[in-house]
Protein backbone atom coordinates (compact mmCIF):
# COMPACT_ATOMS: atom_id res chain seq x y z
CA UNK A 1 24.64 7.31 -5.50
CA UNK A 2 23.66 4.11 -4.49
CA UNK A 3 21.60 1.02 -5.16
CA UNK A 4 19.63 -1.46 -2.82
CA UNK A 5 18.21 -4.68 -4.71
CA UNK A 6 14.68 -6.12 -2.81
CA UNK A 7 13.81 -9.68 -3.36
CA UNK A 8 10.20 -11.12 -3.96
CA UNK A 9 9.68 -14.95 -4.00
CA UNK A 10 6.92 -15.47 -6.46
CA UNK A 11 5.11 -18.22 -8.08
CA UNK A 12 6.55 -19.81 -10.90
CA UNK A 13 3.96 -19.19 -14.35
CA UNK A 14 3.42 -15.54 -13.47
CA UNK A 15 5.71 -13.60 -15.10
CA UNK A 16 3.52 -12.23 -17.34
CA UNK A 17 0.46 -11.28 -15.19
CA UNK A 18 3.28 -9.51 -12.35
CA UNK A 19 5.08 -7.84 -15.30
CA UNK A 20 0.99 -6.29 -15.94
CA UNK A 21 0.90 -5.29 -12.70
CA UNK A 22 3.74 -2.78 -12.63
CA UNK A 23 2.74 -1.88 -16.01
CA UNK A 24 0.03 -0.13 -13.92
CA UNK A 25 2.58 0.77 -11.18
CA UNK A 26 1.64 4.66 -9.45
CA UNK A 27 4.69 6.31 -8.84
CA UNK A 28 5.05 7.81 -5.92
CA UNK A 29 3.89 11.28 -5.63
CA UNK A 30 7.26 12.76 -4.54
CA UNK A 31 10.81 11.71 -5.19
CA UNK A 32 12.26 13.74 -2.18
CA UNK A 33 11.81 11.41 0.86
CA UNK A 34 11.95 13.52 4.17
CA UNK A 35 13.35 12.49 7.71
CA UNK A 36 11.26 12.07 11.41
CA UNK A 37 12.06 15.67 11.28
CA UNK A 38 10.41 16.97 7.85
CA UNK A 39 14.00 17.61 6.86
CA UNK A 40 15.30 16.18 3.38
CA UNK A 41 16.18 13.01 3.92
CA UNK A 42 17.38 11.49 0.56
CA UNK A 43 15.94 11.50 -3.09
CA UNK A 44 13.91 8.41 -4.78
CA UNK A 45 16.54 8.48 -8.56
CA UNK A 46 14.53 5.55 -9.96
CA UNK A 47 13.80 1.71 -9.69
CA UNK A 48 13.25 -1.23 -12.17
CA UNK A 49 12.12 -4.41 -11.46
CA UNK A 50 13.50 -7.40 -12.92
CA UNK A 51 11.84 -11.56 -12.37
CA UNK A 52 12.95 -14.62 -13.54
CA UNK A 53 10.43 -18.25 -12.44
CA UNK A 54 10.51 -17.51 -8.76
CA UNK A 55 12.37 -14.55 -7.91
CA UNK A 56 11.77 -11.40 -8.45
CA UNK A 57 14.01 -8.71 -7.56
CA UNK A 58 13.26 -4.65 -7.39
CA UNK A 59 16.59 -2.32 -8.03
CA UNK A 60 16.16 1.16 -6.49
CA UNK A 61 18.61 3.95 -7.23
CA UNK A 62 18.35 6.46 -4.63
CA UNK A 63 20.93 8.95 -2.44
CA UNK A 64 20.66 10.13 1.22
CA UNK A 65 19.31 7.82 3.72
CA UNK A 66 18.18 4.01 3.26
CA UNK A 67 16.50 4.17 5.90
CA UNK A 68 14.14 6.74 4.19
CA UNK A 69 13.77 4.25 1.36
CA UNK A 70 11.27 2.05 3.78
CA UNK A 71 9.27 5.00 5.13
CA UNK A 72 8.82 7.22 1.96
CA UNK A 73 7.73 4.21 0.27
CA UNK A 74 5.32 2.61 3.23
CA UNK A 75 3.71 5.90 3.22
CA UNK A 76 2.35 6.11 -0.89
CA UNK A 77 -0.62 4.94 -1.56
CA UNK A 78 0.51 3.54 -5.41
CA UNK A 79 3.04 1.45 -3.48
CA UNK A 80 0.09 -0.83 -1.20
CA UNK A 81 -1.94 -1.01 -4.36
CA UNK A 82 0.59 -2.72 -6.11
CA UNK A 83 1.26 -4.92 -2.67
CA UNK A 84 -2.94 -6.05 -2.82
CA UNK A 85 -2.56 -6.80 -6.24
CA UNK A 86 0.86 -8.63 -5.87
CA UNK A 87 0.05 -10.75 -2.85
CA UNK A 88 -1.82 -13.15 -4.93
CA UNK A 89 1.79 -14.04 -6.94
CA UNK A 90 4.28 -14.05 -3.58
CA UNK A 91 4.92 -17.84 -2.09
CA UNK A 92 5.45 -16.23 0.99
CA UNK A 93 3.09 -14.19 2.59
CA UNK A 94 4.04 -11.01 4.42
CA UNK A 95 2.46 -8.14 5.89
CA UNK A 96 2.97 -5.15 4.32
CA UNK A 97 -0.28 -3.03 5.75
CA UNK A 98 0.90 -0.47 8.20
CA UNK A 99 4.41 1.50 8.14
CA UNK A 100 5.92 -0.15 10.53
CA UNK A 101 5.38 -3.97 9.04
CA UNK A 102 6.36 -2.34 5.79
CA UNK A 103 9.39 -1.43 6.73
CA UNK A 104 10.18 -4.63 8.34
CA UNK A 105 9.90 -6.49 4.97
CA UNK A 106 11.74 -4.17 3.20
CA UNK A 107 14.79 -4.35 6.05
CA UNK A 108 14.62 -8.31 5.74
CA UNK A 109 14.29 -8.60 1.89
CA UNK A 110 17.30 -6.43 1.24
CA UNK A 111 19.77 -7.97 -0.92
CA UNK A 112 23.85 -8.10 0.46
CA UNK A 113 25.22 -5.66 -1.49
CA UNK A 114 28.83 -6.76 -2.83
CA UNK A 115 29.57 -4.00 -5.28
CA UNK A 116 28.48 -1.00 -7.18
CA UNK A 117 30.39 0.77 -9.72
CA UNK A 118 29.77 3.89 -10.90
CA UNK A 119 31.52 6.98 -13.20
CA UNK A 120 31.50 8.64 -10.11
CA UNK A 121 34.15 5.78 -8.69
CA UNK A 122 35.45 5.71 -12.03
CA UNK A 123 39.68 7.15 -11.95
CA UNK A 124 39.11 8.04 -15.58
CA UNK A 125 35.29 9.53 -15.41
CA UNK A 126 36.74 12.42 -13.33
């Protein structure tokens, strides 16, 4: 199952006051993410966000589609809350208010992936 890593540039100083903020975080009201098609497209397995000074960087666990990732997520209300109340922290401004600009972001703030290990991979966790 695998793993995409999203990266935030932030402010420096505002660890604390970002960490509040998803304190608060509304999950999203449905791990299953569906296809253009209403047909299961993948499952949401969890996410954690870790920052250090200027970067911040949000981990999601997930299986099926990626591309299901972006529109699941651009379609929760919980998830542009936490955008408006973010937005005041990022050093770069993006636009994150309709689907489409959403999922744009998310496509451009993806993280290279260069490995992920897992028992699944594992020769000896068979």
């Amino acid at each position: 199952m695998p793993f995409a890593a999203i990266t935030y540039r932030v402010e420096p100083g505002h660890e604390d006051e970002i960490a509040e903020i998803f304190a608060g975080f509304q999950r999203t009201s449905t791990p299953v993410m569906r296809g253009d098609d209403g047909e299961r497209a993948g499952r949401l397995l969890g996410t954690a966000v870790f920052i250090k000074e200027d970067v911040m960087v949000r981990v999601i666990h997930y299986e099926g589609d990626f591309g299901a990732v972006a529109a699941h997520m651009a379609g929760q209300r919980g998830v542009h809350l936490l955008e408006e109340k973010l937005a005041p922290y990022l050093a770069e401004r993006r636009d994150t208010s309709t689907p489409e600009a959403f999922g744009a972001y998310f496509r451009d703030a993806v993280m290279r992936c260069v490995s992920q290990l897992s028992i699944d991979t594992h020769p000896a966790g068979r």
